[in-house]
C-alpha atoms as a PDB file:
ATOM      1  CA  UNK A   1       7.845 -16.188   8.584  1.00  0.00           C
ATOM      2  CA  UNK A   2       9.677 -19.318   9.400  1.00  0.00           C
ATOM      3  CA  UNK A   3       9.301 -23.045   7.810  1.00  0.00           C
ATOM      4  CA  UNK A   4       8.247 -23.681  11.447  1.00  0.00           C
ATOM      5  CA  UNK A   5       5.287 -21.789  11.258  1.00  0.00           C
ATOM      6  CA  UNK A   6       4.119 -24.350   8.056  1.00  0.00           C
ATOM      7  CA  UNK A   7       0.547 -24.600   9.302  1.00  0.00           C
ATOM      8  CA  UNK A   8      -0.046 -21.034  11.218  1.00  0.00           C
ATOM      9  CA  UNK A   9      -2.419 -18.646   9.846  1.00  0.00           C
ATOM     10  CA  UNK A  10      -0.394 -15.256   9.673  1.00  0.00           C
ATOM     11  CA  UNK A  11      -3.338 -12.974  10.716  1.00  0.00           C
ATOM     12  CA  UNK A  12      -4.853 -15.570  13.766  1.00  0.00           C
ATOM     13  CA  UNK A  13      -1.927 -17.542  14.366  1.00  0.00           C
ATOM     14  CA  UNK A  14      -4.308 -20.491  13.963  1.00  0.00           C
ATOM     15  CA  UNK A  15      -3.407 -23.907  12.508  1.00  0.00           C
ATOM     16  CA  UNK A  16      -5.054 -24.457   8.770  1.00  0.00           C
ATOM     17  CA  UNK A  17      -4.933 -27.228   6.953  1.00  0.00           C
ATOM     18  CA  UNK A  18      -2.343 -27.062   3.733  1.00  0.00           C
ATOM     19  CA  UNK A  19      -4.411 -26.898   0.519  1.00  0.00           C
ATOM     20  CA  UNK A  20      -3.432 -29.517  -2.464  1.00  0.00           C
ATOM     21  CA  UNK A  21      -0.645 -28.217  -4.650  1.00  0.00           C
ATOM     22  CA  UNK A  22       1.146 -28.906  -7.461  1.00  0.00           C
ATOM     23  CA  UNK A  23       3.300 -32.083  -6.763  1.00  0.00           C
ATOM     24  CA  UNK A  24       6.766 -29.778  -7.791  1.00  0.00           C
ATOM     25  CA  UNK A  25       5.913 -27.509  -5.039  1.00  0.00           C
ATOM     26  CA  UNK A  26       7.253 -27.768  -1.766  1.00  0.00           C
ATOM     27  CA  UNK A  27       4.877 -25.101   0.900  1.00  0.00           C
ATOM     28  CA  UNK A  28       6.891 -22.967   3.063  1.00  0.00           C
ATOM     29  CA  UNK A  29       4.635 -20.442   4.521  1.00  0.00           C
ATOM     30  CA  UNK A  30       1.153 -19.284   4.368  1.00  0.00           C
ATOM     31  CA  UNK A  31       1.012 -15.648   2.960  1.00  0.00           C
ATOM     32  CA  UNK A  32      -2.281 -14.856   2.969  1.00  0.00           C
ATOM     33  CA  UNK A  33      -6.126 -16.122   2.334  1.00  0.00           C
ATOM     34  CA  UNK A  34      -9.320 -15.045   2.285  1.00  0.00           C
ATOM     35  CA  UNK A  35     -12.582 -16.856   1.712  1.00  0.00           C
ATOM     36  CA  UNK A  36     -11.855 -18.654  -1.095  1.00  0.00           C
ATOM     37  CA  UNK A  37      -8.219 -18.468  -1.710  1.00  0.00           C
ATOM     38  CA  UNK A  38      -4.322 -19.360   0.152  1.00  0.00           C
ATOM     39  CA  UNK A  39      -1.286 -17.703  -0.915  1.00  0.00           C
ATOM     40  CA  UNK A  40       1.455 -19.548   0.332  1.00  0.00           C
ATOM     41  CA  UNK A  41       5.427 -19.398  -0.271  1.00  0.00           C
ATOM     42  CA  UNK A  42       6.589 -22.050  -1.933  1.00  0.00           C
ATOM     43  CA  UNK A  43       9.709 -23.729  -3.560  1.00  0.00           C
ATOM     44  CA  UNK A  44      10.138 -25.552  -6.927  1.00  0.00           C
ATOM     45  CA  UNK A  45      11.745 -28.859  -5.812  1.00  0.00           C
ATOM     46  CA  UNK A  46      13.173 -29.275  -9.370  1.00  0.00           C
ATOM     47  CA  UNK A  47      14.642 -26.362  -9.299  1.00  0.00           C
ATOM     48  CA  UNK A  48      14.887 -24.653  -5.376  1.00  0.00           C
ATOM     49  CA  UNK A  49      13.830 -21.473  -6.435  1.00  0.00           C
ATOM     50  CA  UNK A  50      10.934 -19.570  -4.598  1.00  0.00           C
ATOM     51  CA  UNK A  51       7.564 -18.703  -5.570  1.00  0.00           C
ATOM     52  CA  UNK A  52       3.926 -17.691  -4.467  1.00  0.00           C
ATOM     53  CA  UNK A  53       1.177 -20.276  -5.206  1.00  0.00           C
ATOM     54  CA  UNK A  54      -2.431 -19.127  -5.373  1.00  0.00           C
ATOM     55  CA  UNK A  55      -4.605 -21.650  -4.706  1.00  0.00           C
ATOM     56  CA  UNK A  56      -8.185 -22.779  -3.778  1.00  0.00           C
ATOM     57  CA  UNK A  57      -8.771 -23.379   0.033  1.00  0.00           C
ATOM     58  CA  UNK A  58     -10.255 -26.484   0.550  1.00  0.00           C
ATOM     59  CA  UNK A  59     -13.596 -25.434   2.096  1.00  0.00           C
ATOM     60  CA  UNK A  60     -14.526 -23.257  -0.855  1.00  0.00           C
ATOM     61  CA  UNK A  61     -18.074 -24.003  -2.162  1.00  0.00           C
ATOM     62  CA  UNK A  62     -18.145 -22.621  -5.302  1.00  0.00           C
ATOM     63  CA  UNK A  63     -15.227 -24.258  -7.125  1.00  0.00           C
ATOM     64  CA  UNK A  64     -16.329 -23.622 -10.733  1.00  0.00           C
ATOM     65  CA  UNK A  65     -16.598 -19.855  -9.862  1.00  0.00           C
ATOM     66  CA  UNK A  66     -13.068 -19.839  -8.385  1.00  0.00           C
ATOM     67  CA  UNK A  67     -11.736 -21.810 -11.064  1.00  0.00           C
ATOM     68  CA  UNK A  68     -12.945 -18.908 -13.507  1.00  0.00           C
ATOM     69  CA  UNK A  69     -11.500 -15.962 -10.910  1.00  0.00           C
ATOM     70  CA  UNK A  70      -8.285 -17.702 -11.515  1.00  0.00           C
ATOM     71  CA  UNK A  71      -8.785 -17.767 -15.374  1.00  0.00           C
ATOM     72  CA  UNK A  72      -9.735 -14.093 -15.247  1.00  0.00           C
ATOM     73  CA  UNK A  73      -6.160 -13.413 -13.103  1.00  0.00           C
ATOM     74  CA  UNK A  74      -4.132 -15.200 -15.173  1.00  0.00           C
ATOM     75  CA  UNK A  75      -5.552 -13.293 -18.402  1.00  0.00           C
ATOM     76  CA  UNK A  76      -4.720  -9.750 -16.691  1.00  0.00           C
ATOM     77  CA  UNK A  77      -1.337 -10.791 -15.892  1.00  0.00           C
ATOM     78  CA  UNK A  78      -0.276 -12.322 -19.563  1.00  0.00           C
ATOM     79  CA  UNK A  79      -1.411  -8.692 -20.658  1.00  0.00           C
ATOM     80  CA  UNK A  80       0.452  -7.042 -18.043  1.00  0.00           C
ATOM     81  CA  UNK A  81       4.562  -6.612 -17.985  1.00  0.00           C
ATOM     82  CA  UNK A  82       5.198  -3.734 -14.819  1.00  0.00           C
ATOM     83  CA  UNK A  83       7.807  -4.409 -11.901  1.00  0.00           C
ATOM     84  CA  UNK A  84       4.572  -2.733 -10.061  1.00  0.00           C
ATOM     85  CA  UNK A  85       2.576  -5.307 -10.670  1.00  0.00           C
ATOM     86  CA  UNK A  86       3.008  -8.850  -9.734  1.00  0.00           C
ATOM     87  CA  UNK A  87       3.796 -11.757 -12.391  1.00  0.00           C
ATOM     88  CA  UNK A  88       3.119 -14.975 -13.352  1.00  0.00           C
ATOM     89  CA  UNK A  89       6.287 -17.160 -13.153  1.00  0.00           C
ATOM     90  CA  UNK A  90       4.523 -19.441 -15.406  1.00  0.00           C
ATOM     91  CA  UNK A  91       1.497 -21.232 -16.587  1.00  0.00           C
ATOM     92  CA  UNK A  92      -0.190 -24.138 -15.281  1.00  0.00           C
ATOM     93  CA  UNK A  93       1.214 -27.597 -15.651  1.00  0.00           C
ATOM     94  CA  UNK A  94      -0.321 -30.854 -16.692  1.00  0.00           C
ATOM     95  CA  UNK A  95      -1.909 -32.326 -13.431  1.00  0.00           C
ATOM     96  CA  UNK A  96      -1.989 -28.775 -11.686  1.00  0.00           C
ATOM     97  CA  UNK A  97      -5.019 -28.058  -9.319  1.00  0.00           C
ATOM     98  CA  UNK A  98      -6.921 -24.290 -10.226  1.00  0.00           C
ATOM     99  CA  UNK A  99      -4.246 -22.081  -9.010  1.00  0.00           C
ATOM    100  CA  UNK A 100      -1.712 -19.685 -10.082  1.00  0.00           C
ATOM    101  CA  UNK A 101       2.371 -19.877  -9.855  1.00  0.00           C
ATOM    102  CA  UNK A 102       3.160 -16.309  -8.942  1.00  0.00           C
ATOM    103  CA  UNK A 103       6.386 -14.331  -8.162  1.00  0.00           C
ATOM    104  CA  UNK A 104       7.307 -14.599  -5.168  1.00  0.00           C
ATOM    105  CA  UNK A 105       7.409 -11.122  -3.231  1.00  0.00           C
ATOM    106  CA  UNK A 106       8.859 -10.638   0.264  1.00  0.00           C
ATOM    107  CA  UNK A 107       7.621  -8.412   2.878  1.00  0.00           C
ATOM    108  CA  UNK A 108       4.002  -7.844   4.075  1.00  0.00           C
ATOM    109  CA  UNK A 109       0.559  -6.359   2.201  1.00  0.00           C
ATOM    110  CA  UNK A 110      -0.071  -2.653   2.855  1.00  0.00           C
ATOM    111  CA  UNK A 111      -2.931  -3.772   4.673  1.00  0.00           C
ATOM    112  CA  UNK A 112      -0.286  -5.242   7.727  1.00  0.00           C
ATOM    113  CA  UNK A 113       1.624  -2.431   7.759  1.00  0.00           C
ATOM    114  CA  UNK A 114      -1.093  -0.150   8.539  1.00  0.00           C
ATOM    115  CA  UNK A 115      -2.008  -2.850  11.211  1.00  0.00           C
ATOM    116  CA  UNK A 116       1.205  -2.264  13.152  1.00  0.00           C
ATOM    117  CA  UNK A 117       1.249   1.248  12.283  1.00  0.00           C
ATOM    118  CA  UNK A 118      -1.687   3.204  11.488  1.00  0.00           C
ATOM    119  CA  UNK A 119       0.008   5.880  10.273  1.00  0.00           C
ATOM    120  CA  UNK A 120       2.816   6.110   8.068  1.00  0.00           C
ATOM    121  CA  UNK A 121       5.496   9.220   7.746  1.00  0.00           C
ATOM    122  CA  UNK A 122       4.973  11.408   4.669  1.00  0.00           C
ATOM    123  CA  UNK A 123       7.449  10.622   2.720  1.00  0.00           C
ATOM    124  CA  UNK A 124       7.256   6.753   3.074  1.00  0.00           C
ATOM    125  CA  UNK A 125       3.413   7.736   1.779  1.00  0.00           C
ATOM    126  CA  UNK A 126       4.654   9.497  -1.109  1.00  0.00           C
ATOM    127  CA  UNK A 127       6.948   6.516  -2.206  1.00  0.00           C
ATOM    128  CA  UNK A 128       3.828   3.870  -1.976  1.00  0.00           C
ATOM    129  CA  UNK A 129       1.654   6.131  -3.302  1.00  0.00           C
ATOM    130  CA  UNK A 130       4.035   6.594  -6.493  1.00  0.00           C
ATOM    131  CA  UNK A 131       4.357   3.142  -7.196  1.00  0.00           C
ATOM    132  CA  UNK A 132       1.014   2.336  -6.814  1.00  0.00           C
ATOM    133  CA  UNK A 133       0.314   4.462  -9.545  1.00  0.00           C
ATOM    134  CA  UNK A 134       2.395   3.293 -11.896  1.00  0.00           C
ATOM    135  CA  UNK A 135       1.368  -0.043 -11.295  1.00  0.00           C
ATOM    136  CA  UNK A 136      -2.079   1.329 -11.938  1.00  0.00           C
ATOM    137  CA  UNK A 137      -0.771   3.011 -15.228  1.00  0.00           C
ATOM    138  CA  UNK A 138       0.485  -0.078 -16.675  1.00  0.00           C
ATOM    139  CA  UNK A 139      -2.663  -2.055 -16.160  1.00  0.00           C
ATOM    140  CA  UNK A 140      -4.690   0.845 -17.887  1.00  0.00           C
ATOM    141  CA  UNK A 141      -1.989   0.826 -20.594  1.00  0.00           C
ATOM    142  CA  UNK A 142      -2.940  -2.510 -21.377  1.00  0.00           C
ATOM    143  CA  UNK A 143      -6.789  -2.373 -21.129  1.00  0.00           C
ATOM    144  CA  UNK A 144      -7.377  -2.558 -17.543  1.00  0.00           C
ATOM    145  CA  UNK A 145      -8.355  -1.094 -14.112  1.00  0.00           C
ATOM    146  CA  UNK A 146      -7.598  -2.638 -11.153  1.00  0.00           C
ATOM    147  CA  UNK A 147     -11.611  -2.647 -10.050  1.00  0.00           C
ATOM    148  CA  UNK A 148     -11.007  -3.612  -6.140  1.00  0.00           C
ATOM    149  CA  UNK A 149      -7.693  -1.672  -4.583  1.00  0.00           C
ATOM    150  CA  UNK A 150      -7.342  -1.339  -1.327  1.00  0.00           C
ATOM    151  CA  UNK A 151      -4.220  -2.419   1.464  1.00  0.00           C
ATOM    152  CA  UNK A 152      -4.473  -5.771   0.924  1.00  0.00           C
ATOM    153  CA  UNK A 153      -3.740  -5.793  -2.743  1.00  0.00           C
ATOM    154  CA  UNK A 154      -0.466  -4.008  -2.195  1.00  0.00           C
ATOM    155  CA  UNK A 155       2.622  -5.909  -1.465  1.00  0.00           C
ATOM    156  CA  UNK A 156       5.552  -4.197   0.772  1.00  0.00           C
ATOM    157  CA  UNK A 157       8.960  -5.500   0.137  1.00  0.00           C
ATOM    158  CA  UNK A 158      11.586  -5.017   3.015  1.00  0.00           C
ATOM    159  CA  UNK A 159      13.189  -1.922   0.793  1.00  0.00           C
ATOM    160  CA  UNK A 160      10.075  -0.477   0.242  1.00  0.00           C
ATOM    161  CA  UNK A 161       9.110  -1.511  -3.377  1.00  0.00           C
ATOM    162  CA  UNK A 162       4.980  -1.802  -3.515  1.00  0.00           C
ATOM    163  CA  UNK A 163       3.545  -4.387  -6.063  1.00  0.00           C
ATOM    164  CA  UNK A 164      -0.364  -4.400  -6.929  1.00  0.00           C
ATOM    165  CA  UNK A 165      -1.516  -7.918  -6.261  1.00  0.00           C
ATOM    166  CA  UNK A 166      -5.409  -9.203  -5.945  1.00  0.00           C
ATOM    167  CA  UNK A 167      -6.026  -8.890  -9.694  1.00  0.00           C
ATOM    168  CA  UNK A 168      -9.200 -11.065  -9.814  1.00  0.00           C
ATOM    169  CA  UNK A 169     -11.580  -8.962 -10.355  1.00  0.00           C
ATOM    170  CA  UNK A 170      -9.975  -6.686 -12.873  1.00  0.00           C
ATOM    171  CA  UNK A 171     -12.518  -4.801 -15.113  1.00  0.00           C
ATOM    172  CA  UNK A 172     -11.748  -4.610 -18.766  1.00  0.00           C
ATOM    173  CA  UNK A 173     -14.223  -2.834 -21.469  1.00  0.00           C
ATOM    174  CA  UNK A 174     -15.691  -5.513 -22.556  1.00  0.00           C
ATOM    175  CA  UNK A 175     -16.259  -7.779 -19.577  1.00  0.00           C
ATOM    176  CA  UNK A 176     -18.144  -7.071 -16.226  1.00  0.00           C
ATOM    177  CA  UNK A 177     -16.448  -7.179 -13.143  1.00  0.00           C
ATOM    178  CA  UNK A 178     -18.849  -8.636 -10.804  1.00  0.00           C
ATOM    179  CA  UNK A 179     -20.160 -11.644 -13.441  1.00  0.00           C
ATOM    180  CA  UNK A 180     -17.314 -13.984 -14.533  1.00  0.00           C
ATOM    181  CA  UNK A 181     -18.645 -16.729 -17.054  1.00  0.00           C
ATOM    182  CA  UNK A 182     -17.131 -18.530 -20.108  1.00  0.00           C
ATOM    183  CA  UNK A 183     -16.129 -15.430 -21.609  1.00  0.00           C
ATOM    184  CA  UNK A 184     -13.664 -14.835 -19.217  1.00  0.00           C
ATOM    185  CA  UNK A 185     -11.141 -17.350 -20.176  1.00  0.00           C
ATOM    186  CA  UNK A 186     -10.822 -16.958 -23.433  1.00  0.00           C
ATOM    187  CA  UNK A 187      -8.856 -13.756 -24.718  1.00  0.00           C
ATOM    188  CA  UNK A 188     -10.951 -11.610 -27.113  1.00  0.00           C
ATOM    189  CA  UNK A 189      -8.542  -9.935 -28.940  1.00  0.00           C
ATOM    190  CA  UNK A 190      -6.341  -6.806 -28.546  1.00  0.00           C
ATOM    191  CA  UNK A 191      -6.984  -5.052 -26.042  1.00  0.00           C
ATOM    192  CA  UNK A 192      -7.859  -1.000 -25.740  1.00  0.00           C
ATOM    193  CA  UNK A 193      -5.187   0.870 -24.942  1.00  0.00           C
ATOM    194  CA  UNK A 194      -6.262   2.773 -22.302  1.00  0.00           C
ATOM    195  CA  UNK A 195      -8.947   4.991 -24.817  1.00  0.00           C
ATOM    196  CA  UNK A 196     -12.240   5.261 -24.777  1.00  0.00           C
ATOM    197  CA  UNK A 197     -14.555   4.321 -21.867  1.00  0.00           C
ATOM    198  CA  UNK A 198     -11.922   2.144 -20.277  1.00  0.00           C
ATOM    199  CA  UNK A 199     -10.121   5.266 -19.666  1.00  0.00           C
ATOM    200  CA  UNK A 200     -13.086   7.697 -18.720  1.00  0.00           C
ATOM    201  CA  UNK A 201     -13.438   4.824 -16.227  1.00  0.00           C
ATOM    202  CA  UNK A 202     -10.444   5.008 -14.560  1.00  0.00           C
ATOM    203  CA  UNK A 203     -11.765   7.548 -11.756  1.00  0.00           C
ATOM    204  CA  UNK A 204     -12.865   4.785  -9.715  1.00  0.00           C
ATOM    205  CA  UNK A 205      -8.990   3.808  -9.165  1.00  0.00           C
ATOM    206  CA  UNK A 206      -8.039   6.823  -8.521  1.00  0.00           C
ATOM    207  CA  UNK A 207     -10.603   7.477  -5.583  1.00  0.00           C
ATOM    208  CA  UNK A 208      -9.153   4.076  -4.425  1.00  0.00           C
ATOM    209  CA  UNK A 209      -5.784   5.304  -4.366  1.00  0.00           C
ATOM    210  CA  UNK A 210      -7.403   8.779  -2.663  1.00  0.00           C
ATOM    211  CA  UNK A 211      -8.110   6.249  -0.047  1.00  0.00           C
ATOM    212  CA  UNK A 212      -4.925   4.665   0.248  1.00  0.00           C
ATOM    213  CA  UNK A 213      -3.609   7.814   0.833  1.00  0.00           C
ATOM    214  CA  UNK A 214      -5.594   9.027   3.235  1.00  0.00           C
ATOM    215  CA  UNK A 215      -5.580   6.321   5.423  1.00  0.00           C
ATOM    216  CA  UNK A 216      -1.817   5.855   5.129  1.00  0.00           C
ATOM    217  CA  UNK A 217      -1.539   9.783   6.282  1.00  0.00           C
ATOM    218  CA  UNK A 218      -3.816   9.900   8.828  1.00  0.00           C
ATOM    219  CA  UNK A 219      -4.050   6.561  10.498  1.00  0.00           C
ATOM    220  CA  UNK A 220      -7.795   6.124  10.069  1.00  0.00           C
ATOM    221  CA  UNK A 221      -9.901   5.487   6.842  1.00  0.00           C
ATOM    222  CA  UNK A 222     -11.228   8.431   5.104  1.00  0.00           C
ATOM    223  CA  UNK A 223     -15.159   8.495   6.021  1.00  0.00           C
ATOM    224  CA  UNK A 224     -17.953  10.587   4.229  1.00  0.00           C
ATOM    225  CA  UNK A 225     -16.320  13.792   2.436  1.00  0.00           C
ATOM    226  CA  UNK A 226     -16.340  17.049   1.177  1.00  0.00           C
ATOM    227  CA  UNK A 227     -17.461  17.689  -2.422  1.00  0.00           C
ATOM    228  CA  UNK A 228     -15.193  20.562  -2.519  1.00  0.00           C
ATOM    229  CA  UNK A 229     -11.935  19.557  -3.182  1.00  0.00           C
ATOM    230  CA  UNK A 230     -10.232  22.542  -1.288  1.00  0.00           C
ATOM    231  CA  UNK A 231     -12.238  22.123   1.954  1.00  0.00           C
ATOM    232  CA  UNK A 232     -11.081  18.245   2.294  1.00  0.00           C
ATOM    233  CA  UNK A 233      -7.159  19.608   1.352  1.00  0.00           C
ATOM    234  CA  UNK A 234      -8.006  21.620   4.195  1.00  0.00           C
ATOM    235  CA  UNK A 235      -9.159  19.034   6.644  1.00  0.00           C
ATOM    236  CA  UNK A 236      -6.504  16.938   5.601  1.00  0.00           C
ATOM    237  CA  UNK A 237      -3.767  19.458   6.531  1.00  0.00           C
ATOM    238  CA  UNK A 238      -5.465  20.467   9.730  1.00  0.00           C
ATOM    239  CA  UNK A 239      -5.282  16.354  10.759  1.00  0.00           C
ATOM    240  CA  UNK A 240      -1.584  16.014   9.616  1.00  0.00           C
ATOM    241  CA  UNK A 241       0.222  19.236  10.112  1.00  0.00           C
ATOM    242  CA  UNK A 242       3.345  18.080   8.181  1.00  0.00           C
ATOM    243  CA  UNK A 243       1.981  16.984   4.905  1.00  0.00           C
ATOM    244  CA  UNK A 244       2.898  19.222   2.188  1.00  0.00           C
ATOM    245  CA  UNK A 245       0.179  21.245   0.351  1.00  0.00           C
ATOM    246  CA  UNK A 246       0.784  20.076  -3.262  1.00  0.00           C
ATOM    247  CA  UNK A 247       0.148  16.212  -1.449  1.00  0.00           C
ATOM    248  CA  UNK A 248      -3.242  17.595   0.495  1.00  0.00           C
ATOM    249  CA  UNK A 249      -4.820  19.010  -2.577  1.00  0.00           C
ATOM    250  CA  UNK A 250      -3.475  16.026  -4.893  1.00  0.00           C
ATOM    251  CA  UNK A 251      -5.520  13.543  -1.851  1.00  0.00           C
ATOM    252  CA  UNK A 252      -8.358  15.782  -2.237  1.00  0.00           C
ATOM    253  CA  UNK A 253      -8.621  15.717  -6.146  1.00  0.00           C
ATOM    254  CA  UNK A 254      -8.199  11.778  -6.335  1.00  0.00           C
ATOM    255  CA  UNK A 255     -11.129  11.477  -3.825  1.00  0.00           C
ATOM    256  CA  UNK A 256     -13.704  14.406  -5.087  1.00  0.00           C
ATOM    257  CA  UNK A 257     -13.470  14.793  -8.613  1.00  0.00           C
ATOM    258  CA  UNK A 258     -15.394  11.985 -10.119  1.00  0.00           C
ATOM    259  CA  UNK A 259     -15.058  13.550 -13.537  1.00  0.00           C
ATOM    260  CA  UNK A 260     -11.138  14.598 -14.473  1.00  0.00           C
ATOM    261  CA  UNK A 261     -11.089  16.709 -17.621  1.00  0.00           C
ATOM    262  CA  UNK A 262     -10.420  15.649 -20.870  1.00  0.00           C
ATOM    263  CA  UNK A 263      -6.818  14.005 -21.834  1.00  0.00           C
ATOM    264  CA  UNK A 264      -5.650  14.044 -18.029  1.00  0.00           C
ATOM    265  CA  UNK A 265      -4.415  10.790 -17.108  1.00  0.00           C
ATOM    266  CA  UNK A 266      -2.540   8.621 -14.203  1.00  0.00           C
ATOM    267  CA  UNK A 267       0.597  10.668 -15.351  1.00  0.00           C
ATOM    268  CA  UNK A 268      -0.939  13.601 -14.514  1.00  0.00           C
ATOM    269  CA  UNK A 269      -1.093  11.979 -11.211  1.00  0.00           C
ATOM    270  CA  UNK A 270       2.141  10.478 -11.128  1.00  0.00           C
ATOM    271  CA  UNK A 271       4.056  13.491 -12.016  1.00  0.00           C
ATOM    272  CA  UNK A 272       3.531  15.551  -8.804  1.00  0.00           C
ATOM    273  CA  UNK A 273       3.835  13.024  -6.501  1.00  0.00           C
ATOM    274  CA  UNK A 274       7.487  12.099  -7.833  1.00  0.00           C
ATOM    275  CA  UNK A 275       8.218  16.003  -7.425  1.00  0.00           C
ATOM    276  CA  UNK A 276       7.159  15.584  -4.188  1.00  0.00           C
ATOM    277  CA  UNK A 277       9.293  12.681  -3.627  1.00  0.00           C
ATOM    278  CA  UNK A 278      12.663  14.079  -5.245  1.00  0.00           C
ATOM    279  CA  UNK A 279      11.897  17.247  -2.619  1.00  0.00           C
ATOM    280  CA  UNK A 280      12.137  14.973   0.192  1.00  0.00           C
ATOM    281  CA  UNK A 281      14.974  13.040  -0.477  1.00  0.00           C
ATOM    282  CA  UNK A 282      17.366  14.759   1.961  1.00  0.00           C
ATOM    283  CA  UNK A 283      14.576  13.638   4.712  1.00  0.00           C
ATOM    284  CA  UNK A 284      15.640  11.421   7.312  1.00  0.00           C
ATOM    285  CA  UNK A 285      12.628   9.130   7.169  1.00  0.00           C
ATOM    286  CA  UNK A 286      13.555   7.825   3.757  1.00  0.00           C
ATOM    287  CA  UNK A 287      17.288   7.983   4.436  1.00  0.00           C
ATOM    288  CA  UNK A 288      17.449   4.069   4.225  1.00  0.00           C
ATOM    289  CA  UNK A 289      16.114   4.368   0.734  1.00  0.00           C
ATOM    290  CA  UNK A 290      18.508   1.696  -2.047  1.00  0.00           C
ATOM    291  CA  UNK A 291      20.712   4.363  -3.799  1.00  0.00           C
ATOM    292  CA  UNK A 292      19.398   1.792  -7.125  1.00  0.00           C
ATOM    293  CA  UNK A 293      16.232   3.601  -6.560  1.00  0.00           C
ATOM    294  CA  UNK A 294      17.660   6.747  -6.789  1.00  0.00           C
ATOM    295  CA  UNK A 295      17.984   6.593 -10.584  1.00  0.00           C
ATOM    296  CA  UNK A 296      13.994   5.143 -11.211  1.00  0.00           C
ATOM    297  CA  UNK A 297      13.005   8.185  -9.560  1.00  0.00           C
ATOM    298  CA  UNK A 298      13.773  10.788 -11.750  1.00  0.00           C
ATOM    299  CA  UNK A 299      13.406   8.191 -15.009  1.00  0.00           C
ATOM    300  CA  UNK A 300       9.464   8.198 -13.989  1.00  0.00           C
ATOM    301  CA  UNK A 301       9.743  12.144 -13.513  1.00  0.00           C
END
């Protein structure tokens, strides 16, 4: 997007209104927004460098809820330190409306990608998938689950790199996902490191991530299926020819299996799909890949 396109909404093309923003912020673009919340580009005039601002649109009715989704965010993300998930650049200033300053992250969400192309090639599924992951991993790592992923909380860079955005309605042990009050913003203490319930929990981002997969390979969201994880694998290969077995059954798992045994975790997840990514590195599709990449590969084998 262009500075020219200030007041387009990127999904409609319609003009919006600018929402009120910190006075050191100079709007560029409009990212995103949904019913309560813009994400624009914007640019420190102190300083020129670019960032994403979160903030409240202006016909929100609820304010006091928002202003407590934004709380909960910004807590996740001061626990949080992944280059797979986003960041805060910094914390609210004096004067600020509710908001968050966020890194700025070029590209597109997962969610437009799959808009101008249903379905993605293999191994271009197989790097997203990866990342997404990890990104998972780290939030469980420090207490969390993601609690809502899906394409639109997945940032694309140009090169490929995916970043988990959308953190707002994070679930951690002790708070409920779907309730935000006082609690909220106020930190409680450490918190668990991915033990206990928090990680017997975790299944429910893993069938998310069944379903980003799934819909990435075929084109089309997953619909009702199987309870038998080796008749889905099968569907799955019968829909997309190409994909490799070890990927099918993986899908398959992530989607069926609402109880994974004892001590198996998101590397247990991670670990075959990098396999499967190292295998297909002499592929054409992902011959545009950064050789800096190269390296992080086999470092998260």
């Amino acid at each position: 997007m262009s500075p020219s396109q200030l007041t387009r909404e990127p999904r409609t093309g319609l003009t919006v209104v600018p929402p009120v923003v910190p006075r050191d912020l100079e709007l560029l673009d409009l990212v995103d927004r949904n019913e309560w919340t813009e994400v624009w580009q914007a640019r420190q005039r102190e300083t020129g460098h670019f960032l994403c601002w979160k903030g409240l649109r202006e016909r929100s009715s609820d304010q006091p809820q928002a202003n407590r989704r934004f709380e909960h965010e910004r807590r996740v993300l001061l626990d949080v330190s992944s280059p797979y998930v986003v960041h805060l650049v910094e914390g609210p200033r004096a004067g600020d409306p509710p908001g968050l300053r966020l890194a700025w992250l070029p590209g597109d969400s997962l969610q437009r990608r799959l808009t101008r192309t249903p379905k993605l090639p293999v191994p271009s599924c197989i790097w997203i998938a990866r990342q997404i992951a990890q990104g998972l991993e780290a939030l469980l790592a420090a207490g969390w689950l993601h609690g809502a992923l899906h394409p639109a909380h997945v940032r694309l860079a140009p090169n490929g790199a995916a970043v988990l955005v959308g953190l707002s309605q994070a679930v951690r042990e002790e708070l409920c996902p779907t309730h935000f009050d006082r609690e909220t913003t106020s930190h409680q203490g450490p918190a668990p490191r991915g033990t206990g319930r928090l990680a017997h929990r975790r299944e429910h981002d893993l069938q998310d991530l069944g379903r980003l997969l799934w819909r990435m390979l075929t084109g089309v969201p997953v619909g009702a299926t199987e309870s038998d994880p080796a008749a889905l694998a099968l569907t799955l290969r019968r829909q997309v020819p190409e994909i490799p077995r070890e990927l099918a059954i993986l899908t398959a798992r992530l989607l069926t299996e609402s109880a994974w045994p004892r001590g198996v975790g998101l590397r247990d997840v991670i670990r075959p799909i990098v396999s499967l990514e190292l295998g297909g590195l002499d592929d054409d599709e992902i011959g545009n890949v950064p050789i800096e990449t190269l390296g992080e590969r086999h470092s998260a084998a």
